[in-house]
PDB file of N, CA and C in Angstrom:
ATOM      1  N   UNK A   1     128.549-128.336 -76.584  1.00  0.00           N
ATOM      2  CA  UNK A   1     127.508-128.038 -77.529  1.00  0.00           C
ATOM      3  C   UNK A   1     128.141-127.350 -78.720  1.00  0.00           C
ATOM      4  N   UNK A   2     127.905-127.919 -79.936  1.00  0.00           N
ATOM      5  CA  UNK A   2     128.463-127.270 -80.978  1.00  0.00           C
ATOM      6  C   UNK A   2     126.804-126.400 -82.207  1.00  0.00           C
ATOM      7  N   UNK A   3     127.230-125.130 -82.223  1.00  0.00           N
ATOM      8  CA  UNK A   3     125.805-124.253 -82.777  1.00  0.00           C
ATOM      9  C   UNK A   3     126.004-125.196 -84.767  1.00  0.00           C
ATOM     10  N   UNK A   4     125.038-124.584 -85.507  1.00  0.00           N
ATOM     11  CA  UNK A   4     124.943-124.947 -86.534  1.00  0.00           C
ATOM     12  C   UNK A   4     125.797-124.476 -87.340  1.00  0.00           C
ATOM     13  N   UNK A   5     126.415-123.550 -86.615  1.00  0.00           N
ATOM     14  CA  UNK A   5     127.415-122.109 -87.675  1.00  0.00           C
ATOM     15  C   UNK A   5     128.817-123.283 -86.992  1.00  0.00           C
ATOM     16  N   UNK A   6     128.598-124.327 -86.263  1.00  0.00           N
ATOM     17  CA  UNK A   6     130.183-124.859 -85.611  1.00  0.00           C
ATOM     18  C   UNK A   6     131.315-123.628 -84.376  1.00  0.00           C
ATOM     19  N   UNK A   7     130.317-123.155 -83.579  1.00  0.00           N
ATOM     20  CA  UNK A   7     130.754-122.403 -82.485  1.00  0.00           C
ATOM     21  C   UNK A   7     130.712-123.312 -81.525  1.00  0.00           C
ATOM     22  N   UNK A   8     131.610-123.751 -80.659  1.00  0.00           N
ATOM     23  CA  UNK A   8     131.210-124.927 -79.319  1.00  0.00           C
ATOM     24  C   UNK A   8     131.312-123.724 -78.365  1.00  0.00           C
ATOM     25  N   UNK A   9     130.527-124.464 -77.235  1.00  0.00           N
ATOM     26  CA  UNK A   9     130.347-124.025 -76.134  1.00  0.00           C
ATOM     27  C   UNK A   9     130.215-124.970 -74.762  1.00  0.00           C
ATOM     28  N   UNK A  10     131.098-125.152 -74.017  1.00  0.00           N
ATOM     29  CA  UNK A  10     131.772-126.279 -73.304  1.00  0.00           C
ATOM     30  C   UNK A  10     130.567-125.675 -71.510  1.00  0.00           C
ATOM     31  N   UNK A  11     129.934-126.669 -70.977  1.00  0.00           N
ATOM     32  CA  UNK A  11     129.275-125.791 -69.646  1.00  0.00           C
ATOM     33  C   UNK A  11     129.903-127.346 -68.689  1.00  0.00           C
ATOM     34  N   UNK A  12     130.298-127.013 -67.795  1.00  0.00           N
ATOM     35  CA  UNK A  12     130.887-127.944 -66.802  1.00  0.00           C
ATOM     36  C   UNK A  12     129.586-127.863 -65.615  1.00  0.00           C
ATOM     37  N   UNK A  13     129.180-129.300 -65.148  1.00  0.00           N
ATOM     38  CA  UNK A  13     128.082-129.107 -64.237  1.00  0.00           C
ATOM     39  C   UNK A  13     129.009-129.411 -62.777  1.00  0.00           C
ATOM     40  N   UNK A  14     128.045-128.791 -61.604  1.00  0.00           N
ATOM     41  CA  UNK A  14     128.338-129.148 -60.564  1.00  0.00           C
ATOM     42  C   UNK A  14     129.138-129.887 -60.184  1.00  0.00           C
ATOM     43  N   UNK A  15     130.003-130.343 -59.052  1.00  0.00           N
ATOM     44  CA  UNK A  15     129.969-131.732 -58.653  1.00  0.00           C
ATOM     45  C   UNK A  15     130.251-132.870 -59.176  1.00  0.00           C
ATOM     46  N   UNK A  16     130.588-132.816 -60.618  1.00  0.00           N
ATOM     47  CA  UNK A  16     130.296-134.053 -61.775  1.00  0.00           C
ATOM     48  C   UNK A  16     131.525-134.457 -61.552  1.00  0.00           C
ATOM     49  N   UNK A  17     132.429-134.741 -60.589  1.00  0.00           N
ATOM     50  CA  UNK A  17     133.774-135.161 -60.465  1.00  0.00           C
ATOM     51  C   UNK A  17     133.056-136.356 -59.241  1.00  0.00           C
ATOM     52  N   UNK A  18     131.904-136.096 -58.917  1.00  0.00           N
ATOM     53  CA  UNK A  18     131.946-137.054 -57.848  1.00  0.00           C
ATOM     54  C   UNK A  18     130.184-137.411 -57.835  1.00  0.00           C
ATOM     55  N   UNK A  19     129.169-136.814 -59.370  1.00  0.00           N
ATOM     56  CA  UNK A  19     128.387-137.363 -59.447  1.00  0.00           C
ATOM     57  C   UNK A  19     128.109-138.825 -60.123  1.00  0.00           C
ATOM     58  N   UNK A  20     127.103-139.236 -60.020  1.00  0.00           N
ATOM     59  CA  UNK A  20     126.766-140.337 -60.438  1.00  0.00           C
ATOM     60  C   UNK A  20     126.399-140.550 -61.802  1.00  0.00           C
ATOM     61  N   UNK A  21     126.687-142.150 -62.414  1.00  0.00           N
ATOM     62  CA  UNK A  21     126.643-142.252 -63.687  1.00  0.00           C
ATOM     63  C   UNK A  21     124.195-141.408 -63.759  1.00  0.00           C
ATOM     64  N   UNK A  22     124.773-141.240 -65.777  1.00  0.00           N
ATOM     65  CA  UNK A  22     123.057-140.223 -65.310  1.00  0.00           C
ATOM     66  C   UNK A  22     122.182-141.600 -65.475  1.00  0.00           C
ATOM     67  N   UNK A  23     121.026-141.116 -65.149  1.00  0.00           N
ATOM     68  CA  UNK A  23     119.697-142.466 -64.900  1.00  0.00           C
ATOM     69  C   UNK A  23     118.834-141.164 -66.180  1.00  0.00           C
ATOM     70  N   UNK A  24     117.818-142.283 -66.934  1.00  0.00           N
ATOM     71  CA  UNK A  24     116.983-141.923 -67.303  1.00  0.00           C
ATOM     72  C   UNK A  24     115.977-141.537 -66.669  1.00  0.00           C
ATOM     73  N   UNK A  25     116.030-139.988 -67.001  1.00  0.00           N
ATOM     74  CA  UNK A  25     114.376-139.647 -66.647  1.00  0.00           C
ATOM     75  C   UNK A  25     112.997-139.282 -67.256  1.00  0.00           C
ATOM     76  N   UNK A  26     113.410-138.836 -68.481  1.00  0.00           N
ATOM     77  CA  UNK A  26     112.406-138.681 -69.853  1.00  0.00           C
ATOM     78  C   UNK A  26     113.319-139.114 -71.007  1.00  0.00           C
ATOM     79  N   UNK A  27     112.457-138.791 -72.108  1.00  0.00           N
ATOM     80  CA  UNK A  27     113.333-138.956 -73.123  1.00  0.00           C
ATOM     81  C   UNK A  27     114.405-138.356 -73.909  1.00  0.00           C
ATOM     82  N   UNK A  28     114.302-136.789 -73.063  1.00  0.00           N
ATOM     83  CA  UNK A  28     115.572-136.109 -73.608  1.00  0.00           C
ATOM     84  C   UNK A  28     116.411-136.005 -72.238  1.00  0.00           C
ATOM     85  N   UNK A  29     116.485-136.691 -70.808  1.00  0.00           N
ATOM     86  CA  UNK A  29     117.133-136.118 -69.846  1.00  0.00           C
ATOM     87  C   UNK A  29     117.471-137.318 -68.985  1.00  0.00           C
ATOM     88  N   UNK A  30     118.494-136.686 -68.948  1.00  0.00           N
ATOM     89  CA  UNK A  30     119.113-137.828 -68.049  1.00  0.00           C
ATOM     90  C   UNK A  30     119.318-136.692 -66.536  1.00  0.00           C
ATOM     91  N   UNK A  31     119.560-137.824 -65.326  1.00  0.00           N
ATOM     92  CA  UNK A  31     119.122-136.927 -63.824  1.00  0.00           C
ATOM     93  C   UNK A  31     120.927-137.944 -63.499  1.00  0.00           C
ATOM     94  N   UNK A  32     121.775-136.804 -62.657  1.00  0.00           N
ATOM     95  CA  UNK A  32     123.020-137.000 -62.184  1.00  0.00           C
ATOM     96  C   UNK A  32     123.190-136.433 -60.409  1.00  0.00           C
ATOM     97  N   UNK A  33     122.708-138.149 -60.189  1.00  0.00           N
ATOM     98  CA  UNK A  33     122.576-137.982 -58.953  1.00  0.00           C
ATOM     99  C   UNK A  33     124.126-137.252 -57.849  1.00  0.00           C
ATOM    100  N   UNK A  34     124.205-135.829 -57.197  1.00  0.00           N
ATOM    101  CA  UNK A  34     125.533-135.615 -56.965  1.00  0.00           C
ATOM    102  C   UNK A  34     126.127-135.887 -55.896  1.00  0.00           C
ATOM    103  N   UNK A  35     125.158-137.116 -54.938  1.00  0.00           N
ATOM    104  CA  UNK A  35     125.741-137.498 -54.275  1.00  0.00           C
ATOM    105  C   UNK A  35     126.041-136.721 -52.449  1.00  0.00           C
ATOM    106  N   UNK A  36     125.175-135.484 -52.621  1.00  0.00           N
ATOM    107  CA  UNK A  36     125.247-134.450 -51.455  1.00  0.00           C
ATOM    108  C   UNK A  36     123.843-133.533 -51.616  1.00  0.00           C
ATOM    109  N   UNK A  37     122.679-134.331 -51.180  1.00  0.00           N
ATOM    110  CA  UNK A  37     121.028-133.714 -51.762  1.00  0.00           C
ATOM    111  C   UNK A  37     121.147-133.085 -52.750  1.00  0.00           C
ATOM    112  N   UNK A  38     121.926-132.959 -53.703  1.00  0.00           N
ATOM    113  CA  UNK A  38     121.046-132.451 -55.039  1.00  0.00           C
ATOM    114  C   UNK A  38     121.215-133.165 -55.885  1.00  0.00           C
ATOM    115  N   UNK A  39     121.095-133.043 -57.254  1.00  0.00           N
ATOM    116  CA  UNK A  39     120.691-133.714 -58.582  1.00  0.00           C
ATOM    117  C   UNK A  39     121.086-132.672 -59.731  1.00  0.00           C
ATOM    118  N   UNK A  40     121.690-132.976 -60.880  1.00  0.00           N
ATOM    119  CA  UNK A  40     121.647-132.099 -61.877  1.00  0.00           C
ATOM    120  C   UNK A  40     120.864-132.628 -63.148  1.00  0.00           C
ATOM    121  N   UNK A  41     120.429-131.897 -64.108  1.00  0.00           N
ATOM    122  CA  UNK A  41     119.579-132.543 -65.111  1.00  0.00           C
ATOM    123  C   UNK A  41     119.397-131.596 -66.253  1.00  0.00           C
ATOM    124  N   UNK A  42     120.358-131.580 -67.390  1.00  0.00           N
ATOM    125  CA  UNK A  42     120.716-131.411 -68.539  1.00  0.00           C
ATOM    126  C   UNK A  42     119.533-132.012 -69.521  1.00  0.00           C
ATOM    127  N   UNK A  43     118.788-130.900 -69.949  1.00  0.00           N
ATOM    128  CA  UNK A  43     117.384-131.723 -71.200  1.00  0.00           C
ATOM    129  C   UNK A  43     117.644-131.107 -72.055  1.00  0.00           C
ATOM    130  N   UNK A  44     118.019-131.934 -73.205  1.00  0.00           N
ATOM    131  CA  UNK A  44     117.895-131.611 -74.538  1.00  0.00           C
ATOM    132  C   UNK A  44     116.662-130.851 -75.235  1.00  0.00           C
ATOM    133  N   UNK A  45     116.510-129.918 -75.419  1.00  0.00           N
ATOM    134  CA  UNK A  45     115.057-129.257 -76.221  1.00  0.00           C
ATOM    135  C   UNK A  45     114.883-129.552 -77.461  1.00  0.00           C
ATOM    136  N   UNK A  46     113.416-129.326 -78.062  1.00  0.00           N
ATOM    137  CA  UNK A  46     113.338-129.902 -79.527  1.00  0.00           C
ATOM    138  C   UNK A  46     114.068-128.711 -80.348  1.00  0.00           C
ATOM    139  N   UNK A  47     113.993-127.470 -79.906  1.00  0.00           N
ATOM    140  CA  UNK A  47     114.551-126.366 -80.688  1.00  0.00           C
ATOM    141  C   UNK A  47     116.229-126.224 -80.404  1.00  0.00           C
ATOM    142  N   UNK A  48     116.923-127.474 -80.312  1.00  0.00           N
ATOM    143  CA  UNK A  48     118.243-127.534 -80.471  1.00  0.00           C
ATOM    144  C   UNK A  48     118.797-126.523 -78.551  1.00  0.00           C
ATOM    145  N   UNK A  49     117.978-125.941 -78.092  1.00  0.00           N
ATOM    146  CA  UNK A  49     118.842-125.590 -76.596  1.00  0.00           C
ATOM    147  C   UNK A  49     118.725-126.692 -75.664  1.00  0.00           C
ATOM    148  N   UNK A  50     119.560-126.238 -74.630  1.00  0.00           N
ATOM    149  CA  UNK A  50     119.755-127.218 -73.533  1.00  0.00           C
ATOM    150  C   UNK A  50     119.503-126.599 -72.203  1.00  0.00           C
ATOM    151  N   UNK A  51     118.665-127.181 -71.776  1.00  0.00           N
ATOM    152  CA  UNK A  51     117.768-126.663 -70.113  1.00  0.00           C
ATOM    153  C   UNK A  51     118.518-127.499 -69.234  1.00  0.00           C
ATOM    154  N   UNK A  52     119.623-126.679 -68.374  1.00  0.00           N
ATOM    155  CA  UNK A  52     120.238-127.500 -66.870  1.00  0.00           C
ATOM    156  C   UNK A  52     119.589-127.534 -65.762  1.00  0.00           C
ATOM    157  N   UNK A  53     118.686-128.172 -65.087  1.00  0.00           N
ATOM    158  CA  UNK A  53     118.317-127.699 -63.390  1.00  0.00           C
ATOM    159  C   UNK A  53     119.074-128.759 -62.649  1.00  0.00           C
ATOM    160  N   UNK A  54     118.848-127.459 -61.645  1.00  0.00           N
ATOM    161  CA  UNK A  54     119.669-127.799 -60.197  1.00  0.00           C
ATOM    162  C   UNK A  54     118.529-128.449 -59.691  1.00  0.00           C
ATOM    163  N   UNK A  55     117.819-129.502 -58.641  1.00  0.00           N
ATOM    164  CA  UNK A  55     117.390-129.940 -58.166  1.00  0.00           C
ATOM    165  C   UNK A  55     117.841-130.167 -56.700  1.00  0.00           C
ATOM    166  N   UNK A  56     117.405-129.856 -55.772  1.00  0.00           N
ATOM    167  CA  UNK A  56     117.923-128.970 -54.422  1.00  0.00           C
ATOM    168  C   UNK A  56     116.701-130.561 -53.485  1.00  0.00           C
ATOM    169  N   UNK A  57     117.384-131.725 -53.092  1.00  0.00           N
ATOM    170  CA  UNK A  57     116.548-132.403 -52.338  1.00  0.00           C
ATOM    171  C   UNK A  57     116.509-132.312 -51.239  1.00  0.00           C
ATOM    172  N   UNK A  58     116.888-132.195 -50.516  1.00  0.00           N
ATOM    173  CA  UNK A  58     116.882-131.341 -48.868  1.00  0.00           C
ATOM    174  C   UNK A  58     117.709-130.704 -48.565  1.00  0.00           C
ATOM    175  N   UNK A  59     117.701-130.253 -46.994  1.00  0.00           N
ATOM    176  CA  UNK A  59     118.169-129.036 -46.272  1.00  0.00           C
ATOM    177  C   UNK A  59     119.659-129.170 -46.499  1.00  0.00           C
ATOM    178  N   UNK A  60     120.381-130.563 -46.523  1.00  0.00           N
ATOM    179  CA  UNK A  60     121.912-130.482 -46.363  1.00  0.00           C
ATOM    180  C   UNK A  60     122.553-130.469 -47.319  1.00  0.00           C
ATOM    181  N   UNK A  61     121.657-130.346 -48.604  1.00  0.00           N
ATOM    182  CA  UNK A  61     122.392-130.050 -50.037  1.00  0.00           C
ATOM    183  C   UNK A  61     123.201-128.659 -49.912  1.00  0.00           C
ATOM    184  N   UNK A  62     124.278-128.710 -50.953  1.00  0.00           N
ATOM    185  CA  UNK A  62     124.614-127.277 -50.827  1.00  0.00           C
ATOM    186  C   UNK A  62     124.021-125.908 -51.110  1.00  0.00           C
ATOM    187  N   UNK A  63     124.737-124.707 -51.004  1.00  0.00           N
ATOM    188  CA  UNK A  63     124.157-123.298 -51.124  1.00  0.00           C
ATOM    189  C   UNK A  63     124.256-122.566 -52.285  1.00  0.00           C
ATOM    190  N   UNK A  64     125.583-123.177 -52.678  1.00  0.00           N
ATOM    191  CA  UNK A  64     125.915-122.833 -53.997  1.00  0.00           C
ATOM    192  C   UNK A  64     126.437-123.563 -55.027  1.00  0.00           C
ATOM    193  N   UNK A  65     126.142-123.509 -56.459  1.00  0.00           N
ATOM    194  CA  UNK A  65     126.261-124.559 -57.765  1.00  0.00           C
ATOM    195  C   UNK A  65     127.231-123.354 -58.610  1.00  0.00           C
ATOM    196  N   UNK A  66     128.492-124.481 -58.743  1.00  0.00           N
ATOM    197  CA  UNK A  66     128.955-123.656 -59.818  1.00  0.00           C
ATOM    198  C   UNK A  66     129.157-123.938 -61.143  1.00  0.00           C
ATOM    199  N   UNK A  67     128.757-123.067 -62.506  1.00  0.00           N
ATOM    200  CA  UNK A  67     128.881-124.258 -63.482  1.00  0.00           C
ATOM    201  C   UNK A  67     129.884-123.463 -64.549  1.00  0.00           C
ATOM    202  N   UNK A  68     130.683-123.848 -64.771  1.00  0.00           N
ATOM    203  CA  UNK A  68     132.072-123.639 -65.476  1.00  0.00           C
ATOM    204  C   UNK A  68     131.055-123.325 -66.811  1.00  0.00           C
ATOM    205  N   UNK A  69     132.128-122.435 -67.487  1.00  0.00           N
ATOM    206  CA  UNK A  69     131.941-122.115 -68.722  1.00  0.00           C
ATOM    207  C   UNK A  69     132.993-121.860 -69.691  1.00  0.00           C
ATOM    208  N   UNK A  70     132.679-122.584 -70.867  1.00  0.00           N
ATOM    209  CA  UNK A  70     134.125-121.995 -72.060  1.00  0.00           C
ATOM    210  C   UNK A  70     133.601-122.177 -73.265  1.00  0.00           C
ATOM    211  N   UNK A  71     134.303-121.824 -73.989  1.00  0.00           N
ATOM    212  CA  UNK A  71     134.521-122.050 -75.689  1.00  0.00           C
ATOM    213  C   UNK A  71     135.608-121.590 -76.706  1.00  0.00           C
ATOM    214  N   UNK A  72     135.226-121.418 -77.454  1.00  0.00           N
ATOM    215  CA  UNK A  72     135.739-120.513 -78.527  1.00  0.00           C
ATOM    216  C   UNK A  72     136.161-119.091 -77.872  1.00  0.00           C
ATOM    217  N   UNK A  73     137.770-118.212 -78.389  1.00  0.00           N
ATOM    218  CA  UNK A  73     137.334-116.681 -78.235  1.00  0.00           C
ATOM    219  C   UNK A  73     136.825-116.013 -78.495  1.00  0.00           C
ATOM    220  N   UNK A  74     136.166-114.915 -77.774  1.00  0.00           N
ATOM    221  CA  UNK A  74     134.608-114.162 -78.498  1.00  0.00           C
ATOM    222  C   UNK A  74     133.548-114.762 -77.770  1.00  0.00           C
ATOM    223  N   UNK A  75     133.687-116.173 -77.474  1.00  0.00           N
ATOM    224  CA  UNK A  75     132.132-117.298 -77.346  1.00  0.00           C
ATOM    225  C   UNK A  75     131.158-116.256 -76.119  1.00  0.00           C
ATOM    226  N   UNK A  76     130.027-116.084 -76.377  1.00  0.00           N
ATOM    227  CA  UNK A  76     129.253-115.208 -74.699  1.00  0.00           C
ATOM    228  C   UNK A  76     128.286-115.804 -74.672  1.00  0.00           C
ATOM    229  N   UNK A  77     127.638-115.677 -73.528  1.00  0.00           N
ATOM    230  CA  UNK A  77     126.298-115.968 -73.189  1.00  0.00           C
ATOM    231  C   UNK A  77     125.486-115.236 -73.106  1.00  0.00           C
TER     232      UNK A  77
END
């Protein structure tokens, strides 16, 4: 994600080494099936942010999601 001022901010999802190409699910989101009960789903907002959910489909999905973070030095959340 690059801000309007040109700050990037890099977020690594789950699993995405062994999720699936994304499927449309609305018009700003695509759903990344990961292949071990869950799902990730990155939506574009109209006010320029980005909403990630975890989607947890049954009991044998995992416990924990980890999602990498980087950017620029200085960059925070």
């Amino acid at each position: 994600m690059t801000s309007n001022q040109g700050a990037t901010l890099e977020v690594g999802l789950p699993f995405a080494d062994r999720a699936s190409d994304g499927t449309v699910i609305a018009e700003s989101a695509l759903a990344y099936d990961n292949g071990n009960g869950s799902s990730t789903v990155p939506t574009a907002k109209s006010d320029g942010s980005v909403q990630i959910t975890t989607v947890i489909e049954n009991a044998d999905a995992p416990t924990a999601y980890e999602y990498s973070i980087g950017g620029a030095d200085g960059a925070a959340l």
